[in-house]
Protein backbone atom coordinates (compact mmCIF):
# COMPACT_ATOMS: atom_id res chain seq x y z
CA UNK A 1 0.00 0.00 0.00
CA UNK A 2 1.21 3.47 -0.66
CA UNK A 3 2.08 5.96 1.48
CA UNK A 4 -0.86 7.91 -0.09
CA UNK A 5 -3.68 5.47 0.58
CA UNK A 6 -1.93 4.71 3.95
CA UNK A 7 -2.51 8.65 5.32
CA UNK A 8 -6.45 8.96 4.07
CA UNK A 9 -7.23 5.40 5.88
CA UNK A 10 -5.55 6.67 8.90
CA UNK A 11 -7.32 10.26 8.55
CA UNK A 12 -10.55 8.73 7.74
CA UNK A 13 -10.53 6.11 10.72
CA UNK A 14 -9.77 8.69 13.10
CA UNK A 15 -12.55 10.69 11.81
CA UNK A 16 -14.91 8.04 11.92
CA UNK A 17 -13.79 7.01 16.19
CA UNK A 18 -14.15 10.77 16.80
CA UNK A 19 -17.64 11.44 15.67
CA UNK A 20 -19.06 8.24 16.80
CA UNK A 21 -17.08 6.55 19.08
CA UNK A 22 -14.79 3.74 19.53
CA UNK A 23 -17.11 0.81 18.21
CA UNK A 24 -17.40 2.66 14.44
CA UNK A 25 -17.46 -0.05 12.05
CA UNK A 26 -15.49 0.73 8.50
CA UNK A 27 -15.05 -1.01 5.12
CA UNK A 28 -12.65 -0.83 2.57
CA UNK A 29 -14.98 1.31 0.17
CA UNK A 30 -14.75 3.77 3.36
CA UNK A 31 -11.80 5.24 1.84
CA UNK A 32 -12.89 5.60 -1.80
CA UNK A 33 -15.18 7.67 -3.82
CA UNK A 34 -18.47 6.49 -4.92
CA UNK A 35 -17.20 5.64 -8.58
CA UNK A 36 -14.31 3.29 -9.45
CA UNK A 37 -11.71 6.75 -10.29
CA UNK A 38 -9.15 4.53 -8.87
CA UNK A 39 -9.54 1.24 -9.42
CA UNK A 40 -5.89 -0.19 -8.89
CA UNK A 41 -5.75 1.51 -5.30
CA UNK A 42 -9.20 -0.03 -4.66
CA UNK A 43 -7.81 -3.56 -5.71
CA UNK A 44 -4.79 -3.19 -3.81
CA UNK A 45 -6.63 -2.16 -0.64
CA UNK A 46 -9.11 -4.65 -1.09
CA UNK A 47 -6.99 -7.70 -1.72
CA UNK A 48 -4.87 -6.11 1.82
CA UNK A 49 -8.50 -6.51 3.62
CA UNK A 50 -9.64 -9.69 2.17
CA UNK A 51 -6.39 -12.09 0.85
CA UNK A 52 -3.80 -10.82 3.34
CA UNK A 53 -5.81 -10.16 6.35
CA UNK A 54 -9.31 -12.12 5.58
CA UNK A 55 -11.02 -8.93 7.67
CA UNK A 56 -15.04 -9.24 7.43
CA UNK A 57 -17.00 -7.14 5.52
CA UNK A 58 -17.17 -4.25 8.50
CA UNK A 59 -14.35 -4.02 11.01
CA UNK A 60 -13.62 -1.22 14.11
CA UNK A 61 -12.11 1.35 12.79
CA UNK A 62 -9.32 1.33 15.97
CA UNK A 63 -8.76 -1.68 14.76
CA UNK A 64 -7.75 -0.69 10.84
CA UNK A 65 -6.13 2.39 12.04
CA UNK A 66 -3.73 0.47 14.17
CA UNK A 67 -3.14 -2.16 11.37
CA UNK A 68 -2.07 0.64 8.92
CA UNK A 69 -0.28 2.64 11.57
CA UNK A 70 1.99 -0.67 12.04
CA UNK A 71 2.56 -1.11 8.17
């Protein structure tokens, strides 16, 4: 994952926890726009969430954000 990708899940977790809390759920098409514009960032976040890390659908937020904040 790029560096790019990396800071705008970390931004948009941390926006999520702080307007509703610690339990916010997130999923990978959190971080994208509604139409495929970037479809090879999508894939490579989306094989990250589902091949590497076999994440469900929804996941905490705290949890992402400290997953990309290790990477």
């Amino acid at each position: 994952m790029n560096e790019k990708i990396k800071k705008k899940i970390l931004l948009i977790c941390a926006d999520k926890i702080k307007q509703k809390g610690e339990g916010v759920q997130v999923s990978f098409y959190a971080f994208f726009a509604n139409k495929n514009d970037d479809p090879m960032t999508l894939m490579t976040v989306a094989r990250w969430w589902i091949e590497e890390h076999q994440l469900n659908h929804f996941e905490k937020a705290t949890k992402i954000y400290a997953m990309v904040k290790a990477l």
